[in-house]
C-alpha atoms as a PDB file:
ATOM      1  CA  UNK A   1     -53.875  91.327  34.057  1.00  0.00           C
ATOM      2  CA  UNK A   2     -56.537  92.653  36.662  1.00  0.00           C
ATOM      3  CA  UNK A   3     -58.846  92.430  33.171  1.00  0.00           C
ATOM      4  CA  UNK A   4     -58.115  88.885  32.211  1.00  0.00           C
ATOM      5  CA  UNK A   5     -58.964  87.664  35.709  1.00  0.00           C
ATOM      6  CA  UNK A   6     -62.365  89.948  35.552  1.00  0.00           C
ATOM      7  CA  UNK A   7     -63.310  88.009  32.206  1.00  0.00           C
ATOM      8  CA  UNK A   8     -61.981  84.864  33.550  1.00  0.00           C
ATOM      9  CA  UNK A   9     -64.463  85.024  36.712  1.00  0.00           C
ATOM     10  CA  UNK A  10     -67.485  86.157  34.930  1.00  0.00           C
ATOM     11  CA  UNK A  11     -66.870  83.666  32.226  1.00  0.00           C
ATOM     12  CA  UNK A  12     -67.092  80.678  35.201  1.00  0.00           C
ATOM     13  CA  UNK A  13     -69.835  82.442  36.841  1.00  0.00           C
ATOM     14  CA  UNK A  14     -72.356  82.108  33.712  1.00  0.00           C
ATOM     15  CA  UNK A  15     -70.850  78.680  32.870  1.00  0.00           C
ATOM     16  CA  UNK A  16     -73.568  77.057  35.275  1.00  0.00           C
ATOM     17  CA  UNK A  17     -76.290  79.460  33.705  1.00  0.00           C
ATOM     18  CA  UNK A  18     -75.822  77.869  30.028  1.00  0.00           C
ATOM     19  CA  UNK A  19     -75.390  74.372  31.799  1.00  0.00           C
ATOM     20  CA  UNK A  20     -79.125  74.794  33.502  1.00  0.00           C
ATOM     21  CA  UNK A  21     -80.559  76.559  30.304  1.00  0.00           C
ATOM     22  CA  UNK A  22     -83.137  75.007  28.044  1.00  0.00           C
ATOM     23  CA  UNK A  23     -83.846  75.605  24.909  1.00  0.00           C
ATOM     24  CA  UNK A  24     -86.886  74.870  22.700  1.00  0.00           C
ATOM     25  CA  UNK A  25     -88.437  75.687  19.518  1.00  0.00           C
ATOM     26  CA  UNK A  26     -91.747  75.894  18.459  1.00  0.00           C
ATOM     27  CA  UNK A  27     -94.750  77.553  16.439  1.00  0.00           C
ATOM     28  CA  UNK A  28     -96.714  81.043  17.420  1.00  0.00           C
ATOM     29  CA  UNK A  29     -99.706  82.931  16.091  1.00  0.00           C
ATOM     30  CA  UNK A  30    -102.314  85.310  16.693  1.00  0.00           C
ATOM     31  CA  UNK A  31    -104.424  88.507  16.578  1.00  0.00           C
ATOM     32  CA  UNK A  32    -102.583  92.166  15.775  1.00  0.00           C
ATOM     33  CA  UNK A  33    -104.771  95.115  16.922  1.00  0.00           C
ATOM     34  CA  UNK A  34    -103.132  98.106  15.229  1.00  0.00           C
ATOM     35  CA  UNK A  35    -103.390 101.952  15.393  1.00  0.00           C
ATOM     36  CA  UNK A  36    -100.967 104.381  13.900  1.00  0.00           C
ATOM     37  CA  UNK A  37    -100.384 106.793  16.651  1.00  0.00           C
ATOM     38  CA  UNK A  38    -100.076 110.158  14.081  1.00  0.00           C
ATOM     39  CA  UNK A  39     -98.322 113.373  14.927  1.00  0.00           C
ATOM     40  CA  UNK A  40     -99.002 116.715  13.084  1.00  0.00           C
ATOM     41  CA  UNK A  41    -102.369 115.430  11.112  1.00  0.00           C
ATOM     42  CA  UNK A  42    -105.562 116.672  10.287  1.00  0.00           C
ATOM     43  CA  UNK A  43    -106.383 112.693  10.175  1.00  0.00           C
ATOM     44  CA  UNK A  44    -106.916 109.917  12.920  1.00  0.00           C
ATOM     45  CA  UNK A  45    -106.475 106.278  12.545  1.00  0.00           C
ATOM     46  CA  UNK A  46    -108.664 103.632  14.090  1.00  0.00           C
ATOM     47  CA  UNK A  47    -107.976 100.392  15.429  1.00  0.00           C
ATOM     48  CA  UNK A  48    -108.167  97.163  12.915  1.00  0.00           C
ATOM     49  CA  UNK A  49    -107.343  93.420  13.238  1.00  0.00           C
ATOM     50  CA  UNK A  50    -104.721  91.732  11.642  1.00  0.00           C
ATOM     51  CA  UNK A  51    -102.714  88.484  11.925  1.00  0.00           C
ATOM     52  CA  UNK A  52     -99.426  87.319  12.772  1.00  0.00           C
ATOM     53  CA  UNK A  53     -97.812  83.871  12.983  1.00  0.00           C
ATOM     54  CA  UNK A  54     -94.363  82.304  12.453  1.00  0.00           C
ATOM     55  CA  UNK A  55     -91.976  80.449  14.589  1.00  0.00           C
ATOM     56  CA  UNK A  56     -90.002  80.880  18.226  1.00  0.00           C
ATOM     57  CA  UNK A  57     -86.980  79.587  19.844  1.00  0.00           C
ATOM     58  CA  UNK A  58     -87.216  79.731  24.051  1.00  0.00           C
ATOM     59  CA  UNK A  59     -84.215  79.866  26.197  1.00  0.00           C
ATOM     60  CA  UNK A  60     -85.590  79.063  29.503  1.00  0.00           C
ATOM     61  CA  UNK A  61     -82.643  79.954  32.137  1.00  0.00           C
ATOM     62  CA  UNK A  62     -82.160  79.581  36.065  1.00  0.00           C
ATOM     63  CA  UNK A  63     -83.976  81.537  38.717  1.00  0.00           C
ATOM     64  CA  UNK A  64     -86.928  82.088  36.068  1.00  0.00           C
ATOM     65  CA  UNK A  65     -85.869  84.262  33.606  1.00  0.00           C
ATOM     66  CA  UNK A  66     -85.433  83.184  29.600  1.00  0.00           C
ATOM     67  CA  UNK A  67     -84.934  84.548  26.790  1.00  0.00           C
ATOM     68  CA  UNK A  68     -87.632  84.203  24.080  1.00  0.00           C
ATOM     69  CA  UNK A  69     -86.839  85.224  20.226  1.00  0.00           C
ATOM     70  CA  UNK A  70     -89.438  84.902  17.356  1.00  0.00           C
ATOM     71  CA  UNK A  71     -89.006  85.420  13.460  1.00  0.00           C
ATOM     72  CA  UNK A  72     -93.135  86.743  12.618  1.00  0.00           C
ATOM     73  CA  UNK A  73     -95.003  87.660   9.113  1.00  0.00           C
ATOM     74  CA  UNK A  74     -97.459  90.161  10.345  1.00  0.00           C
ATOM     75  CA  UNK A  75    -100.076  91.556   8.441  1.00  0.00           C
ATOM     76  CA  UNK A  76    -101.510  94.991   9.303  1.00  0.00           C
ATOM     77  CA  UNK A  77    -104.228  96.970   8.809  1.00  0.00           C
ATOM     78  CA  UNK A  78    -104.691 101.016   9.457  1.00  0.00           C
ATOM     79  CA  UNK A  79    -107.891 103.156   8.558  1.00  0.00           C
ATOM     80  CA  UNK A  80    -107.649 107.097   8.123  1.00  0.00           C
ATOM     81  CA  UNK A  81    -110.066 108.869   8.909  1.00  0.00           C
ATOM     82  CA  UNK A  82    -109.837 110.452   5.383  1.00  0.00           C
ATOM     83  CA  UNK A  83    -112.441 108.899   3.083  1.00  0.00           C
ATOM     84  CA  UNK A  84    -112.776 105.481   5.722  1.00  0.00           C
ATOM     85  CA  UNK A  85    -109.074 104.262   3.538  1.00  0.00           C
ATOM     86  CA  UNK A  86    -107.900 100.829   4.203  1.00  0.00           C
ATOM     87  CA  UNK A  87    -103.847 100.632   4.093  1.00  0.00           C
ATOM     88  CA  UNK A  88    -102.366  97.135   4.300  1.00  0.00           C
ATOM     89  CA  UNK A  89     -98.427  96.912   5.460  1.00  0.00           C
ATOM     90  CA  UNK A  90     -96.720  93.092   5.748  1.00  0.00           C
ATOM     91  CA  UNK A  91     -93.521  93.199   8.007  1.00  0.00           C
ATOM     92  CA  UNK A  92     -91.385  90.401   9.138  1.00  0.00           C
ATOM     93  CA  UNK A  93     -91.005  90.954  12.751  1.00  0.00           C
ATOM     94  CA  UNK A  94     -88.395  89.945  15.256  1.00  0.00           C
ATOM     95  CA  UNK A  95     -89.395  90.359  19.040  1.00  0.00           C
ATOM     96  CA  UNK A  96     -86.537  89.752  21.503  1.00  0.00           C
ATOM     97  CA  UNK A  97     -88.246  89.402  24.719  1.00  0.00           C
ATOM     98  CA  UNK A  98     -86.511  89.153  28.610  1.00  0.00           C
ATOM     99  CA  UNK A  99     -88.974  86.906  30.691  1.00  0.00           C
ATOM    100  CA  UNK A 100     -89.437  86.209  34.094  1.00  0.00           C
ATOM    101  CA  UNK A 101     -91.765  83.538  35.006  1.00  0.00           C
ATOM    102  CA  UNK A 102     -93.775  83.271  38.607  1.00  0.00           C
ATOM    103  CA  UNK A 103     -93.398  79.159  39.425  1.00  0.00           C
ATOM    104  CA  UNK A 104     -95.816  78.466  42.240  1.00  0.00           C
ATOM    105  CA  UNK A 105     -94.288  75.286  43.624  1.00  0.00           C
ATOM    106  CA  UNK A 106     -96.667  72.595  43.306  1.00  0.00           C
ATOM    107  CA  UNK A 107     -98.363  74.322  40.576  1.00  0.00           C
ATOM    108  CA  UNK A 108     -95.346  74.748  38.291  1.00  0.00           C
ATOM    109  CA  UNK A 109     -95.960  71.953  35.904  1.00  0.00           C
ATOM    110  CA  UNK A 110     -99.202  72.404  35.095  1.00  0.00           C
ATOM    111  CA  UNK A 111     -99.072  77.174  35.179  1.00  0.00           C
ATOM    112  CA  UNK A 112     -96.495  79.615  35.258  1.00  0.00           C
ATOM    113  CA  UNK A 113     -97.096  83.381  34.974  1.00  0.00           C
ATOM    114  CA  UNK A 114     -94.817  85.662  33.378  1.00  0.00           C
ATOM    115  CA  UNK A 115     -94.069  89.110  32.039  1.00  0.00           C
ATOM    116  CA  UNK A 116     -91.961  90.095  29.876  1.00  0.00           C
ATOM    117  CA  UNK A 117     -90.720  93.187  27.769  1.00  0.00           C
ATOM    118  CA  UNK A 118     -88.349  94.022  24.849  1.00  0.00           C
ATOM    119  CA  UNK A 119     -87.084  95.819  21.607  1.00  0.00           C
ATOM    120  CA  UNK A 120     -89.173  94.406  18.663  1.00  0.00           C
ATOM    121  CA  UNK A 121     -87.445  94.865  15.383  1.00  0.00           C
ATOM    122  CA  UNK A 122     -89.725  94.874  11.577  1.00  0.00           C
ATOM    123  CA  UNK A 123     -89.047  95.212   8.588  1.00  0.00           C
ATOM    124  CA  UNK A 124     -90.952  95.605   5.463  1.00  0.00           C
ATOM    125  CA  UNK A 125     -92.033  93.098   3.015  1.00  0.00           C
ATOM    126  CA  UNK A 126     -95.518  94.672   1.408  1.00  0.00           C
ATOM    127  CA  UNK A 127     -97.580  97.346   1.421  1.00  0.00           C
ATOM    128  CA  UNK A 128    -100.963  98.994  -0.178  1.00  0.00           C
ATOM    129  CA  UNK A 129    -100.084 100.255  -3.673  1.00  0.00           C
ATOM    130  CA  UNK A 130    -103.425 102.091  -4.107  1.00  0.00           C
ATOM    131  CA  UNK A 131    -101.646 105.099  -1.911  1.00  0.00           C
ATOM    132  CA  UNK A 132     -98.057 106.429  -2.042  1.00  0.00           C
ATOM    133  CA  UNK A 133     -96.782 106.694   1.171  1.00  0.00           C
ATOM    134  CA  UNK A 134     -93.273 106.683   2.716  1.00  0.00           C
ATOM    135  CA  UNK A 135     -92.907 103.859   4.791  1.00  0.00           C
ATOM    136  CA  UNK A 136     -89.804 103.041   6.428  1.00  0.00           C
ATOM    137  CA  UNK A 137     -88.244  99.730   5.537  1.00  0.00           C
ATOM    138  CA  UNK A 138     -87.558  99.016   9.305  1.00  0.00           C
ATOM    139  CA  UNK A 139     -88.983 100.478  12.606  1.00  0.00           C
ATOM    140  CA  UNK A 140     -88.341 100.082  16.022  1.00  0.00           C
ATOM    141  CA  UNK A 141     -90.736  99.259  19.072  1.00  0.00           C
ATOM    142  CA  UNK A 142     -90.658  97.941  22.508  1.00  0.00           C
ATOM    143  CA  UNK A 143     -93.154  95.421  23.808  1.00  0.00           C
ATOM    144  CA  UNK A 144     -94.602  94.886  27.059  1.00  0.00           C
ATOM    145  CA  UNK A 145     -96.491  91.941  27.825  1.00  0.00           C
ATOM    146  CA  UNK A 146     -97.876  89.515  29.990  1.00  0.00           C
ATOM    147  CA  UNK A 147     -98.754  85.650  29.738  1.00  0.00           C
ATOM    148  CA  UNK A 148     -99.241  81.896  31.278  1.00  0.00           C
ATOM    149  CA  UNK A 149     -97.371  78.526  30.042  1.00  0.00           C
ATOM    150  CA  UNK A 150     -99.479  75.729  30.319  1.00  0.00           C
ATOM    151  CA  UNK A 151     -98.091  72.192  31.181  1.00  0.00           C
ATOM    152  CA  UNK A 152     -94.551  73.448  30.019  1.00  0.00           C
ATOM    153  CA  UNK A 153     -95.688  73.651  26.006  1.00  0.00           C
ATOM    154  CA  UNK A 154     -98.452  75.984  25.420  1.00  0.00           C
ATOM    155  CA  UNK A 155     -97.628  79.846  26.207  1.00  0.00           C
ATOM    156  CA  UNK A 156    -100.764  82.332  25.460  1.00  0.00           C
ATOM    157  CA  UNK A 157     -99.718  85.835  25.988  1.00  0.00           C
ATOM    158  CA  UNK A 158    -100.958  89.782  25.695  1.00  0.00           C
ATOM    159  CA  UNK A 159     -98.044  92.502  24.417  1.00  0.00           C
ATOM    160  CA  UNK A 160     -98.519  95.979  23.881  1.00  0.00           C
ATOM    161  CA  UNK A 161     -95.365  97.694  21.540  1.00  0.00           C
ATOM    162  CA  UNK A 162     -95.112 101.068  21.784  1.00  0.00           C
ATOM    163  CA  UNK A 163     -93.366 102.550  17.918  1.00  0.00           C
ATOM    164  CA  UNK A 164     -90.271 103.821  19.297  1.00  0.00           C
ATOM    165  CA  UNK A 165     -89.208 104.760  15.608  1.00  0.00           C
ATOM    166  CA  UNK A 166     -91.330 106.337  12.324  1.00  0.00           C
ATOM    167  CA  UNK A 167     -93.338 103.458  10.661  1.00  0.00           C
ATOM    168  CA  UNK A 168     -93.396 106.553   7.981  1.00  0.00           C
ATOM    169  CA  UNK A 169     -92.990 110.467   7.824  1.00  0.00           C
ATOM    170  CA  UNK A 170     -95.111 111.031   4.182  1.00  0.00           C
ATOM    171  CA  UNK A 171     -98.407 110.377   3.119  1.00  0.00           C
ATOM    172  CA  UNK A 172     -99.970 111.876   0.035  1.00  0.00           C
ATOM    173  CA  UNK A 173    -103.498 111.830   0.502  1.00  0.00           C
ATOM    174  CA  UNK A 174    -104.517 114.200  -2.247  1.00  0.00           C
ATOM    175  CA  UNK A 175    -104.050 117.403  -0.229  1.00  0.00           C
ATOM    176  CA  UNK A 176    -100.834 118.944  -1.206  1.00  0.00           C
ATOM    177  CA  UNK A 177     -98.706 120.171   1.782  1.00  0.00           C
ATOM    178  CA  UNK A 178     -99.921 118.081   4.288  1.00  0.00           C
ATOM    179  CA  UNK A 179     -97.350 115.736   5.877  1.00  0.00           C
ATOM    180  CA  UNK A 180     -98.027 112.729   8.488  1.00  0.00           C
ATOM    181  CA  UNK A 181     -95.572 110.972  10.330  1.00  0.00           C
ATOM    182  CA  UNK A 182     -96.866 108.049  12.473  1.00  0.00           C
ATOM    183  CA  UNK A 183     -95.754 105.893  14.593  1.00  0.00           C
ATOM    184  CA  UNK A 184     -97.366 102.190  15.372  1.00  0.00           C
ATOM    185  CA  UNK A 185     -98.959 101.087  18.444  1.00  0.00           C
ATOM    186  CA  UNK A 186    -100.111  97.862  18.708  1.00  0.00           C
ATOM    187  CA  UNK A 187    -102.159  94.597  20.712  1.00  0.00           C
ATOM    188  CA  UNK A 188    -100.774  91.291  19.897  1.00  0.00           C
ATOM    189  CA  UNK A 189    -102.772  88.564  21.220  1.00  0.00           C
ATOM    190  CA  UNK A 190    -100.552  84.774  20.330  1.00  0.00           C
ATOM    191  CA  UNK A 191    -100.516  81.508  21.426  1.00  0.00           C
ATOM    192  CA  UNK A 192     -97.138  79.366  21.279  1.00  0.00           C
ATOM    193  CA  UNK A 193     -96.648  76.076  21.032  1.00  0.00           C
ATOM    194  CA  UNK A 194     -93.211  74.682  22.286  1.00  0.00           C
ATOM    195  CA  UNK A 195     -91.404  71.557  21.559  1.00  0.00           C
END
């Protein structure tokens, strides 16, 4: 009984949360600055520039938090050290982010600062086939980030993810015996536009 009632109150407490929440949809791309963050290698990796861009759904809730979710086809680049090799990995990426948004009173239509931070989930959809290497199909990471929303459409934003899971644990590169496992660490620099 003493169960029901607990369920019964917290259901009527969020009640007014979904009431006040608002949800849009909208478009998102940018700049992915990549670097494979290697353990037990003779090899480093350097940063390179990729791309990302797909779309997001916003749920903007009371007291300025929201929940932001994005579906992403991101493009990456990594360079060994080993011979100056260029390896190319596509994931599809879903970032679940928590937000909390700063809004300045009077300012509030026109800029609102917010940080936010959450797992990011990818999976893989292509990689370099001049190299065998033994990616993982999915890997982990958790973003950090910061951004503004402009006159309640536009949201440009910075997020770090730190690889919390193996992007791989194998590469061959023509040495026998020498294994790599790396995880990613990344820059994504976007720009959303909301609906």
């Amino acid at each position: 009984m003493k169960r029901k009632l607990i369920i019964a109150i917290t259901l009527i407490s969020i009640l007014p949360l979904c009431a006040n929440a608002q949800l849009r949809f909208g478009v998102k791309g940018g700049l992915v600055l990549s670097k494979l963050s290697l353990k037990e290698s003779p090899f480093t990796s350097e940063n390179r520039t990729g791309y990302a861009a797909g779309v997001q759904l916003d749920l903007g809730l009371p007291l300025g938090f929201g929940l932001s979710g994005s579906l992403l086809y991101s493009h990456r680049n990594d360079v060994f050290s080993h011979e100056d090799r260029t390896f190319r990995r596509d994931y599809i990426e879903v970032p679940v982010h928590l937000r909390y948004g700063v809004h300045l009173l009077a300012l509030s239509h026109v800029i609102v600062p917010y940080a936010f931070t959450g797992p990011n989930f990818s999976f893989l959809c292509a990689e370099s086939d001049d190299i065998k290497w033994d990616n993982r199909s999915m890997f982990t990471s958790w973003d950090v980030g910061f951004g503004v929303e402009l006159l309640k459409h536009v949201q440009i934003q910075a997020c770090y993810g730190i690889g919390i899971t193996e992007a791989f644990k194998q590469v061959g590169l023509e040495q026998e015996g020498v294994e790599i496992k790396g995880k990613d660490r990344c820059w994504t620099i976007s720009a959303a536009y909301l609906f």
